[in-house]
N, C-alpha and C. Protein backbone atom coordinates (compact mmCIF):
# COMPACT_ATOMS: atom_id res chain seq x y z
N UNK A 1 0.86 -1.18 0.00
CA UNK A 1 0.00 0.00 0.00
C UNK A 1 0.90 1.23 0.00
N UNK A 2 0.65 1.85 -1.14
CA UNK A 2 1.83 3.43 -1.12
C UNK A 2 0.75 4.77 0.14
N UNK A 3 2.14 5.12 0.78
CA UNK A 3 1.59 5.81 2.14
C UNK A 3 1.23 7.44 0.97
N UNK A 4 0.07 7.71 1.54
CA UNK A 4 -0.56 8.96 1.13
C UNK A 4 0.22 10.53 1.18
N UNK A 5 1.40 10.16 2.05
CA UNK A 5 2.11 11.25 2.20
C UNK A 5 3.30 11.29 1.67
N UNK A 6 4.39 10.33 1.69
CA UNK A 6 5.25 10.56 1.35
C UNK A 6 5.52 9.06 -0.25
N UNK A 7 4.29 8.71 -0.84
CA UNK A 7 4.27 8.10 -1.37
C UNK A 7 5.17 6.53 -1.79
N UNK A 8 5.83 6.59 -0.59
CA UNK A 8 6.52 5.25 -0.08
C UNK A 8 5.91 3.68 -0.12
N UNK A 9 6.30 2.72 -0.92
CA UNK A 9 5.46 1.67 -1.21
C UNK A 9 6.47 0.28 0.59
N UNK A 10 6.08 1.24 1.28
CA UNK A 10 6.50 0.91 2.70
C UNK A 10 5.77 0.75 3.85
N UNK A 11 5.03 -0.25 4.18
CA UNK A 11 4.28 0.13 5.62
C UNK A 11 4.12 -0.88 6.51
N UNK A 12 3.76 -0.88 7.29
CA UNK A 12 3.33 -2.03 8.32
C UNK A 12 1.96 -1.79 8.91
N UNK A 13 1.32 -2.68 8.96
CA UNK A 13 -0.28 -2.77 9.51
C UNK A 13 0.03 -2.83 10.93
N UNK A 14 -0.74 -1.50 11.78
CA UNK A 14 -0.48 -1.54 13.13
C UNK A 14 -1.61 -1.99 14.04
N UNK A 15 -3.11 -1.95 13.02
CA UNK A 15 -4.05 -2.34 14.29
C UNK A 15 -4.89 -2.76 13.23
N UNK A 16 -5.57 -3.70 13.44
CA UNK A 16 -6.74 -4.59 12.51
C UNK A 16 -8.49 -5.09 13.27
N UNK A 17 -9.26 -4.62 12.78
CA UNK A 17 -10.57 -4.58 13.08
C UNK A 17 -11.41 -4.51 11.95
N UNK A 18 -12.25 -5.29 12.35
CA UNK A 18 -13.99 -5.14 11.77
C UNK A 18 -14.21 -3.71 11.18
N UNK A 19 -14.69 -3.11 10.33
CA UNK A 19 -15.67 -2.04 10.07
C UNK A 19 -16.94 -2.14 10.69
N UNK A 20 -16.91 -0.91 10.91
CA UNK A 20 -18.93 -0.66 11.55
C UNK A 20 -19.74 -1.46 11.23
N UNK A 21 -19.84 -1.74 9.54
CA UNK A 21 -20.51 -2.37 8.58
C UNK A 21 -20.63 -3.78 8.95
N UNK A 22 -19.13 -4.59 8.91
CA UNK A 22 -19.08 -5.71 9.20
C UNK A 22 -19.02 -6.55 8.14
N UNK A 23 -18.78 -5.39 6.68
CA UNK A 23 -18.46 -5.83 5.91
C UNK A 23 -16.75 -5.80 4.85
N UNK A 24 -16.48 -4.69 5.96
CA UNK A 24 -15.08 -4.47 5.48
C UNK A 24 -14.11 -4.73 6.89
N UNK A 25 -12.62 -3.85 6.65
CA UNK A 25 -11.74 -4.77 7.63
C UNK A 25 -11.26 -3.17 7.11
N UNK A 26 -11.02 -2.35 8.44
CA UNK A 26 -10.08 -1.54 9.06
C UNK A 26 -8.86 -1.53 9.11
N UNK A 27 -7.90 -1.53 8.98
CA UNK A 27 -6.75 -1.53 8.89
C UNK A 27 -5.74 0.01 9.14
N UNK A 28 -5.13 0.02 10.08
CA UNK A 28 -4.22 1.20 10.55
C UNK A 28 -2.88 0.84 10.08
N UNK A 29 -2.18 1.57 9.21
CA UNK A 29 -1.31 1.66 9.05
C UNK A 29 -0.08 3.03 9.15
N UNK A 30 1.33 2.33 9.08
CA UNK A 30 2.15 3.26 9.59
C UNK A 30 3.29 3.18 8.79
N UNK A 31 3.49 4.74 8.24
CA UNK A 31 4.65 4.37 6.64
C UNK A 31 6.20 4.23 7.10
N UNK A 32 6.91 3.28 6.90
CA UNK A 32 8.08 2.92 7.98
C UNK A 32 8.84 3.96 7.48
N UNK A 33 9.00 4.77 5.62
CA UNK A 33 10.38 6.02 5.59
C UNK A 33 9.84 6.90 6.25
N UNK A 34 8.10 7.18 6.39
CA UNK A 34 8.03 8.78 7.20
C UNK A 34 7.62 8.88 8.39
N UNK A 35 7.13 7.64 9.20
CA UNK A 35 6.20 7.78 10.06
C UNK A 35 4.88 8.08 10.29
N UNK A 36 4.58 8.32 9.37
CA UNK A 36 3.31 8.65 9.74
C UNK A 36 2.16 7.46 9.10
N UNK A 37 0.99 7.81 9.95
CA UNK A 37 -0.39 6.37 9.95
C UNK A 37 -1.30 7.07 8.88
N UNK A 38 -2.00 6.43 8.54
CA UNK A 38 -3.12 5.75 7.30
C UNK A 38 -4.24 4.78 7.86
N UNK A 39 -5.16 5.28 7.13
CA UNK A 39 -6.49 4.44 7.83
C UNK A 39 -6.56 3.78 5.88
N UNK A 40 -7.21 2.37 5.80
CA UNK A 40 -7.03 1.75 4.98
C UNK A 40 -8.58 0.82 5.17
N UNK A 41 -9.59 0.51 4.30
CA UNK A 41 -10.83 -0.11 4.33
C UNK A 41 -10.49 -1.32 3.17
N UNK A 42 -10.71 -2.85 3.49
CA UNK A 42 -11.00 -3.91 2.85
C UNK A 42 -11.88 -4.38 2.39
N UNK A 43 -13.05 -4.34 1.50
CA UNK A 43 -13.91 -4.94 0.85
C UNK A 43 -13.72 -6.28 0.37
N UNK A 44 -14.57 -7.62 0.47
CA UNK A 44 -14.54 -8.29 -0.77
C UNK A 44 -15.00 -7.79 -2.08
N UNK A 45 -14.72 -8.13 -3.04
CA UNK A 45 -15.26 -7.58 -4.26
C UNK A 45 -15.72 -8.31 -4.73
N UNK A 46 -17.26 -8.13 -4.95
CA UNK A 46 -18.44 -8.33 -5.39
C UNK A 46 -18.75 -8.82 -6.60
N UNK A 47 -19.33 -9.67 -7.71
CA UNK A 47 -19.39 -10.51 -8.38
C UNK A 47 -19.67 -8.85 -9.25
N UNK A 48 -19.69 -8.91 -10.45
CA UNK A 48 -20.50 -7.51 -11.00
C UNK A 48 -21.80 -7.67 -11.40
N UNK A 49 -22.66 -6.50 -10.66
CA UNK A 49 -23.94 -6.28 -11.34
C UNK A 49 -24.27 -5.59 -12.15
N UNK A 50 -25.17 -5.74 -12.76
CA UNK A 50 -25.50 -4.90 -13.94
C UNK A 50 -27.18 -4.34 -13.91
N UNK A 51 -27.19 -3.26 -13.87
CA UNK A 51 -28.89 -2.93 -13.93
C UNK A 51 -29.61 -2.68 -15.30
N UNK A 52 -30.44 -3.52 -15.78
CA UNK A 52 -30.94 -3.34 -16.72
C UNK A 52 -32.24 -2.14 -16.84
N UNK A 53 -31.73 -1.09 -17.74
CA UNK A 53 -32.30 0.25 -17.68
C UNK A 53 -34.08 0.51 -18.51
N UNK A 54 -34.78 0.63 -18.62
CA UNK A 54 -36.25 0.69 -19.09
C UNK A 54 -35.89 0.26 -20.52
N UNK A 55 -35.31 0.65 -21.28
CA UNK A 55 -34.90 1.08 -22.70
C UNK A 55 -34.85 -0.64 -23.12
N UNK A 56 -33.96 -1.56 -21.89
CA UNK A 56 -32.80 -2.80 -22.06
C UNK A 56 -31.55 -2.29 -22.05
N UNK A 57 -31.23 -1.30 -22.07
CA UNK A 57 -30.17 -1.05 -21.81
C UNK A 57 -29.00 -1.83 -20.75
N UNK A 58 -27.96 -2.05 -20.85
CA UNK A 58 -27.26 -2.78 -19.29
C UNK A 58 -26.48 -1.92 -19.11
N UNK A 59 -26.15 -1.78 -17.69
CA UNK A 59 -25.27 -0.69 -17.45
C UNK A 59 -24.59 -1.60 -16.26
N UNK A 60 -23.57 -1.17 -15.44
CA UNK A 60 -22.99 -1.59 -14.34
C UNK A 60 -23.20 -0.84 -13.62
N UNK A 61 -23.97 -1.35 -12.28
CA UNK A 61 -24.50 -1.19 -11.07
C UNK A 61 -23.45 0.31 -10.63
N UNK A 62 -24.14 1.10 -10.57
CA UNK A 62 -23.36 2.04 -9.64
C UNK A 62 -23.66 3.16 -8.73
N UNK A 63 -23.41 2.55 -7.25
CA UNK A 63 -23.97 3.02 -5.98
C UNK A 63 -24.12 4.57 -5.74
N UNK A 64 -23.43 5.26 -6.54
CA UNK A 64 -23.22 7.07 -6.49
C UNK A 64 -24.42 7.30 -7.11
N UNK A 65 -24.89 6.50 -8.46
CA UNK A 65 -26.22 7.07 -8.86
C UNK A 65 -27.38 6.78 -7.65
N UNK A 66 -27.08 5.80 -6.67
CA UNK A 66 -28.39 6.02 -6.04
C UNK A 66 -28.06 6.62 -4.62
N UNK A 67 -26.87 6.98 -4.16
CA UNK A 67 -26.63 8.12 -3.20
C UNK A 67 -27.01 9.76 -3.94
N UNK A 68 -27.17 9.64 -4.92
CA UNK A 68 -26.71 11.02 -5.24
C UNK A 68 -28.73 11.13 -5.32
N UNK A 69 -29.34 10.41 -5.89
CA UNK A 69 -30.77 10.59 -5.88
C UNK A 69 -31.39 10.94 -4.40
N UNK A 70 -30.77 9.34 -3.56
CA UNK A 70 -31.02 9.86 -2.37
C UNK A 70 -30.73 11.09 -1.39
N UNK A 71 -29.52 11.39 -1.42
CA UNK A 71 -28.85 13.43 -0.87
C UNK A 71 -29.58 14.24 -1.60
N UNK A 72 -30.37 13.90 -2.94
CA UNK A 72 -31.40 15.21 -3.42
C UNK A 72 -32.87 14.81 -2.75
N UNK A 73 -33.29 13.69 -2.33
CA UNK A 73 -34.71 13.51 -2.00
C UNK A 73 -34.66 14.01 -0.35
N UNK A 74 -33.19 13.78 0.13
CA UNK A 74 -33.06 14.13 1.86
C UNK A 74 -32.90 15.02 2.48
N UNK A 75 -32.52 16.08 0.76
CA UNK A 75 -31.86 17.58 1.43
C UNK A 75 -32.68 18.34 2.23
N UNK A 76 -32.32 19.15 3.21
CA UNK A 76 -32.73 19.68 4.16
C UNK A 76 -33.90 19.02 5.00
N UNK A 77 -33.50 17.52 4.91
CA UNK A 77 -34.33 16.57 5.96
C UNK A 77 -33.26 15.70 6.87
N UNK A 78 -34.15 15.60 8.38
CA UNK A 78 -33.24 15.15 9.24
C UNK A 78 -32.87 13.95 8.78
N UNK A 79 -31.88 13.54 7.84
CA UNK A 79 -31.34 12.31 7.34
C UNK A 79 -29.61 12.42 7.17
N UNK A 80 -29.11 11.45 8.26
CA UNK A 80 -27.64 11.79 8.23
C UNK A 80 -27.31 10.66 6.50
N UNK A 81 -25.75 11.26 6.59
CA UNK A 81 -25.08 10.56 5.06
C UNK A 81 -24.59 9.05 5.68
N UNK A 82 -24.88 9.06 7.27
CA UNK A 82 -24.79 7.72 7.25
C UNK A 82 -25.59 6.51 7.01
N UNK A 83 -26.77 7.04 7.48
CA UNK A 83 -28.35 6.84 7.26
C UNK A 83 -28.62 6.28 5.63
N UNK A 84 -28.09 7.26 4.80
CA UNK A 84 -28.30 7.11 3.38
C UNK A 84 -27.56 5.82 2.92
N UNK A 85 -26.09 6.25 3.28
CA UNK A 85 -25.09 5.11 2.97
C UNK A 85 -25.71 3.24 3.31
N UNK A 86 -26.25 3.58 4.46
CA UNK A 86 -26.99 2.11 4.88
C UNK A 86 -27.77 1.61 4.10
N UNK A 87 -28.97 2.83 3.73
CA UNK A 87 -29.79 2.29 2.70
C UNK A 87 -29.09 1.90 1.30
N UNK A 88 -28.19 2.47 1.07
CA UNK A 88 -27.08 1.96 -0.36
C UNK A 88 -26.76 0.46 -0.56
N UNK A 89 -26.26 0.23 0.90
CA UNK A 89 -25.40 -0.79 1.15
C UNK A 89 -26.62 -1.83 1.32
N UNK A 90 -27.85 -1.67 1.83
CA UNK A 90 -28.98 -2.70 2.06
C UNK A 90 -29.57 -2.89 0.44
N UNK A 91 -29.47 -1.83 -0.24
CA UNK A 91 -30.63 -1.86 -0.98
C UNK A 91 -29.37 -2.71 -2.10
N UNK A 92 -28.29 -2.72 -2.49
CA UNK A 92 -27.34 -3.49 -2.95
C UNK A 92 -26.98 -4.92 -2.78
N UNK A 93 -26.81 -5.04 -1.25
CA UNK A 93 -27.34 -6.64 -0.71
C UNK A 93 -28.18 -7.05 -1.20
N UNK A 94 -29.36 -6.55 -1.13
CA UNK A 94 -30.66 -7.30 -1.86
C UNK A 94 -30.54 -7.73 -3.24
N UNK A 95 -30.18 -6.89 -4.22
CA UNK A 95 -30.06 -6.67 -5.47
C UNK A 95 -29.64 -7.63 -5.89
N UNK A 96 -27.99 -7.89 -4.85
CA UNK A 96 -27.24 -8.85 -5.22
C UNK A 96 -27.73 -10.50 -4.67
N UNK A 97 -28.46 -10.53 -3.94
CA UNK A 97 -28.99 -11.52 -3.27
C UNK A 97 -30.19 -12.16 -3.89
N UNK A 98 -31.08 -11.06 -4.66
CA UNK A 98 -32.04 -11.58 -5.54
C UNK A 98 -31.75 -11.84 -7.20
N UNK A 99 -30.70 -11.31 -7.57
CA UNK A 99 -30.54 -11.01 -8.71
C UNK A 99 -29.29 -11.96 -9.05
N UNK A 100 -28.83 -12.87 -9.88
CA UNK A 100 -27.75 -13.25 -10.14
C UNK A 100 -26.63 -12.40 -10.56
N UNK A 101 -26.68 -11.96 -12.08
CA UNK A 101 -25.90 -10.72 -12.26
C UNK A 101 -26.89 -9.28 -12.56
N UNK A 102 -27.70 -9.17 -12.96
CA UNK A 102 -28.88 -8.44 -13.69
C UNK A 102 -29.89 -7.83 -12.77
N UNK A 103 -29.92 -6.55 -12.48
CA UNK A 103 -31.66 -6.44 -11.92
C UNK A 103 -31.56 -5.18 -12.80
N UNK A 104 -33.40 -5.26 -12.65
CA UNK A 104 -34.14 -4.14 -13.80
C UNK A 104 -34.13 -3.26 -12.71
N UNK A 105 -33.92 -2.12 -13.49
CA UNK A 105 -33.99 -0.93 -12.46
C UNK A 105 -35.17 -0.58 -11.58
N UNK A 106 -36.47 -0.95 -11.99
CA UNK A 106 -37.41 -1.00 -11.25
C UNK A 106 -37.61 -1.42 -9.67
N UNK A 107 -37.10 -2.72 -9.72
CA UNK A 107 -36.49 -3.55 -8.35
C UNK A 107 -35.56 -2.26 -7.75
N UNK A 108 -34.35 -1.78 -8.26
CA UNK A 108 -33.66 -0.95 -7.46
C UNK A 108 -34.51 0.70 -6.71
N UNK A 109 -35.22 1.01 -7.72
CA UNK A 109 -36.15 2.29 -7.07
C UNK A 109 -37.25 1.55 -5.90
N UNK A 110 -37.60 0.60 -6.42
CA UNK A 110 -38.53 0.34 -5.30
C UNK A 110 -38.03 -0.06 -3.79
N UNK A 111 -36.99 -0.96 -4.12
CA UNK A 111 -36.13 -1.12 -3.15
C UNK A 111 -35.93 0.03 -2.25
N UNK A 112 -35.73 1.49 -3.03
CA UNK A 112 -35.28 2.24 -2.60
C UNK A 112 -36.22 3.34 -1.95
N UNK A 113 -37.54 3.17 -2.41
CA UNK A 113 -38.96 3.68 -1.88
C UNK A 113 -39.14 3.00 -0.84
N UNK A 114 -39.26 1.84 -0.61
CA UNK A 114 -39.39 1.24 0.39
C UNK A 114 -38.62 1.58 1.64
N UNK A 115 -37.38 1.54 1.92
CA UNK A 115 -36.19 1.99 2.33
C UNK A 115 -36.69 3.51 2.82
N UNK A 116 -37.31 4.39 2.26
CA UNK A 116 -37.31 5.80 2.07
C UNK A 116 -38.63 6.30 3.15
N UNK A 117 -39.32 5.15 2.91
CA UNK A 117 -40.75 5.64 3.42
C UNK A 117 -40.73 5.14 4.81
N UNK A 118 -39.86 4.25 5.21
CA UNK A 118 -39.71 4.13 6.93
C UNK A 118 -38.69 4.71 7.42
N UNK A 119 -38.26 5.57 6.45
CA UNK A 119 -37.24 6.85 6.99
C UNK A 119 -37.64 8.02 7.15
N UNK A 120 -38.56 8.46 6.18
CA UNK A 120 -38.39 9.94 6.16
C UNK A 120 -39.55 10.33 5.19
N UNK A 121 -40.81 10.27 5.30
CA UNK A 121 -41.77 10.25 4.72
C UNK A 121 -41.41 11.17 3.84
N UNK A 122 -41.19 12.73 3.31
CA UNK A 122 -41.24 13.85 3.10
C UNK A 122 -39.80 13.10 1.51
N UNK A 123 -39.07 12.65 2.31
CA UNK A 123 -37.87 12.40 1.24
C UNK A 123 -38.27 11.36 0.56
N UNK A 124 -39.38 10.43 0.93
CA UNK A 124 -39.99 9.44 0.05
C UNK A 124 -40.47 9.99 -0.69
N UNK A 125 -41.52 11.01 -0.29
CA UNK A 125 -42.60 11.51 -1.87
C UNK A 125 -41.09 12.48 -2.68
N UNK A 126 -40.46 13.05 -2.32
CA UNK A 126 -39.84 13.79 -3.31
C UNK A 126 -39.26 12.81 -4.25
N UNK A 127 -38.63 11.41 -3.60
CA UNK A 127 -37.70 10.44 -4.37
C UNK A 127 -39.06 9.92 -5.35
N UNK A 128 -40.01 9.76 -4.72
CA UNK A 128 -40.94 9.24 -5.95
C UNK A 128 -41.35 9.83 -7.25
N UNK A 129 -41.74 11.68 -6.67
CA UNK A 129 -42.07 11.95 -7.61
C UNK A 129 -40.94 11.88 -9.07
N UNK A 130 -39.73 12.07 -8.74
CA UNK A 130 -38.98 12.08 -9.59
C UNK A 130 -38.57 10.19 -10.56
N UNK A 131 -38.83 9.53 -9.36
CA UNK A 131 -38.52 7.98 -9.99
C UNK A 131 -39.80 7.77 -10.95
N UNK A 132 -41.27 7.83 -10.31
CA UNK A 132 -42.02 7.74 -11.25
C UNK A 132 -42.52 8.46 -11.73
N UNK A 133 -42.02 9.63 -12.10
CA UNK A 133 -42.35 10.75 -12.94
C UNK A 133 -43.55 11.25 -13.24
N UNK A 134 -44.08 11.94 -11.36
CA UNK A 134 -45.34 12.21 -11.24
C UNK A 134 -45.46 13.43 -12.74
N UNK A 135 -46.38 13.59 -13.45
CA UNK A 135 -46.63 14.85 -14.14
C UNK A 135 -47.47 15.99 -13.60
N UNK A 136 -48.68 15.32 -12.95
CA UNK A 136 -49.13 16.64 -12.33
C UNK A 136 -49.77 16.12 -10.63
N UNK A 137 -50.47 17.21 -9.94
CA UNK A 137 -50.35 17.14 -8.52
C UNK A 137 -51.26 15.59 -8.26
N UNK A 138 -52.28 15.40 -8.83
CA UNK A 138 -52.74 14.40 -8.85
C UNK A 138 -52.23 13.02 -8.24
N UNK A 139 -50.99 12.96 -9.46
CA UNK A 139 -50.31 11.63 -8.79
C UNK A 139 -50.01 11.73 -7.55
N UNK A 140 -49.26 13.20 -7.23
CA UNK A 140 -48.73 13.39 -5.89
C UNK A 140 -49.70 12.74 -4.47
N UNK A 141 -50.66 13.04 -4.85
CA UNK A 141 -51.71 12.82 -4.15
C UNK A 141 -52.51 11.57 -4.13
N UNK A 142 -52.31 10.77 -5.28
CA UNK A 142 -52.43 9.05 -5.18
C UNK A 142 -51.25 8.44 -4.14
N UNK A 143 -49.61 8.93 -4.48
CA UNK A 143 -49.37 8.72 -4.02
C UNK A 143 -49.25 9.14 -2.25
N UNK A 144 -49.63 9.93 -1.82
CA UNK A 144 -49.96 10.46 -0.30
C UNK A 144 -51.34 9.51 0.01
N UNK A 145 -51.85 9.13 -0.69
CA UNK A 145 -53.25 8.80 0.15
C UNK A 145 -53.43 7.64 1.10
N UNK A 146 -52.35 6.51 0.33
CA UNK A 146 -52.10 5.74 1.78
C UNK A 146 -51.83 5.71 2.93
N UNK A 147 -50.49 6.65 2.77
CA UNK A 147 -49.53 7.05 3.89
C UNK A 147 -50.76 8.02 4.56
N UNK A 148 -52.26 8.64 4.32
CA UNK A 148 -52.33 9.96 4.80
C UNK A 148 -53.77 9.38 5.38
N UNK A 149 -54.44 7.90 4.74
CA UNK A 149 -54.95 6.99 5.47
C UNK A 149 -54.97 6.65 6.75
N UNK A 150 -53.62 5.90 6.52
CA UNK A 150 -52.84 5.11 7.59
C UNK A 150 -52.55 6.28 8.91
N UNK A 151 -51.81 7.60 8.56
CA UNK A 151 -51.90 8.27 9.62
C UNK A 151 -53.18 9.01 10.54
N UNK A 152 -54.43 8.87 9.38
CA UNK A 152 -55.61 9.88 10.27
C UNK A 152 -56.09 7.87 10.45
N UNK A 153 -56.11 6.74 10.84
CA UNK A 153 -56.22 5.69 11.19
C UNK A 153 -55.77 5.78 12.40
N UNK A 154 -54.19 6.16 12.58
CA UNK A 154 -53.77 6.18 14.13
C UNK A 154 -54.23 7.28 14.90
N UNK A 155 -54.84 8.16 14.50
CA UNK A 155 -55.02 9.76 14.89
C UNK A 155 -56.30 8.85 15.65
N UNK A 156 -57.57 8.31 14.82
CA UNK A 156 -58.46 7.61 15.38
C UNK A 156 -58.47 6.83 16.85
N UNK A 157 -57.43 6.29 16.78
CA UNK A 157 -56.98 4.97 17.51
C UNK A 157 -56.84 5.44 18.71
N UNK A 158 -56.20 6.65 18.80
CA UNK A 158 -55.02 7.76 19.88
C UNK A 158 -55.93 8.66 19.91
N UNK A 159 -57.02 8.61 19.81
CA UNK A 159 -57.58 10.03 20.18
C UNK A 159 -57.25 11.37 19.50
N UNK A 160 -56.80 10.89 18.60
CA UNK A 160 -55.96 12.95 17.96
C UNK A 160 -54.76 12.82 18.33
N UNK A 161 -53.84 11.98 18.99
CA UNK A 161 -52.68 12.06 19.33
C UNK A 161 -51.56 11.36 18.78
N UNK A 162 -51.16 11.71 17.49
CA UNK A 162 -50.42 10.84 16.83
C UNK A 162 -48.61 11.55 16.70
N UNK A 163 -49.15 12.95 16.89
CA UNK A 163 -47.70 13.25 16.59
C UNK A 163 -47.82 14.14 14.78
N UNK A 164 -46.64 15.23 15.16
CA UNK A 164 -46.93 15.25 13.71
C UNK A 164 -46.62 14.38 12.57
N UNK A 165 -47.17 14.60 11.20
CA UNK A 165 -46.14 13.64 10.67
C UNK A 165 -44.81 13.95 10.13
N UNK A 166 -44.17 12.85 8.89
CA UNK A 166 -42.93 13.67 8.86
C UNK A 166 -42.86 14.81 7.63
């Protein structure tokens, strides 16, 4: 591993652990010409997926397109980038777990609606309107009517006391 600072293909691994995840391996390292430490992350690497796009198109799976959808559906909602990252990493497991090499992109948005709507109601309808390409308020409002069901249901239940929503 070449050290980040003094670009030395020199080091020694000083401390070894699990990632948060539990899917990678931590690794501290320390560059023996300069001294100085490096934090270093291990992945296995993953068979390749490919998402097949509306068109048929195939493309290779790639996790930035669905962080980057998700940081626009979350902006200025209480949703940390760690929060998001999880749903990345879950909604990818699956993919890869249901899918041999191939899933239609459909599976991945829904995956990702799903994921969205026991997070952060408000960042669900924005991620939707854009995945299924509400055109006018209407849809907006097919899609709210469950979620808006289900909440004047508990309002019932509780007396008026449900809390706002999100």
């Amino acid at each position: 591993m070449r050290c980040p600072y003094c670009k030395a293909d020199n080091d020694r691994v000083v401390d070894t652990r699990s990632a948060a995840d539990s899917f990678s391996i931590r690794r501290r390292r320390q560059c023996v010409p300069c001294g100085r430490r490096f934090t270093t992350y291990e992945k296995v690497e993953a068979a390749s997926l490919f998402v097949i796009k509306k068109d048929g198109l195939r493309i290779a799976f790639d996790r930035e397109k669905i962080c980057d959808g998700l940081f626009r559906a979350c902006h200025k909602r209480p949703v940390s980038k760690e929060q998001v990252e999880s749903i990345v990493d879950r909604v990818e497991r699956q993919c890869g777990e249901a899918f041999d090499r191939e899933v239609p992109t459909s599976m991945i948005g829904n995956l990702v609606m799903r994921e969205l709507r026991n997070l952060d109601q408000v960042a669900y309808v924005r991620f939707a309107s854009v995945y299924r390409e509400f055109k006018d308020v209407s849809q907006f409002l097919e899609e709210l009517r469950p979620m808006l069901e289900k909440h004047m249901k508990l309002e019932d239940e509780n007396g008026g006391e449900v809390g706002r929503a999100q």
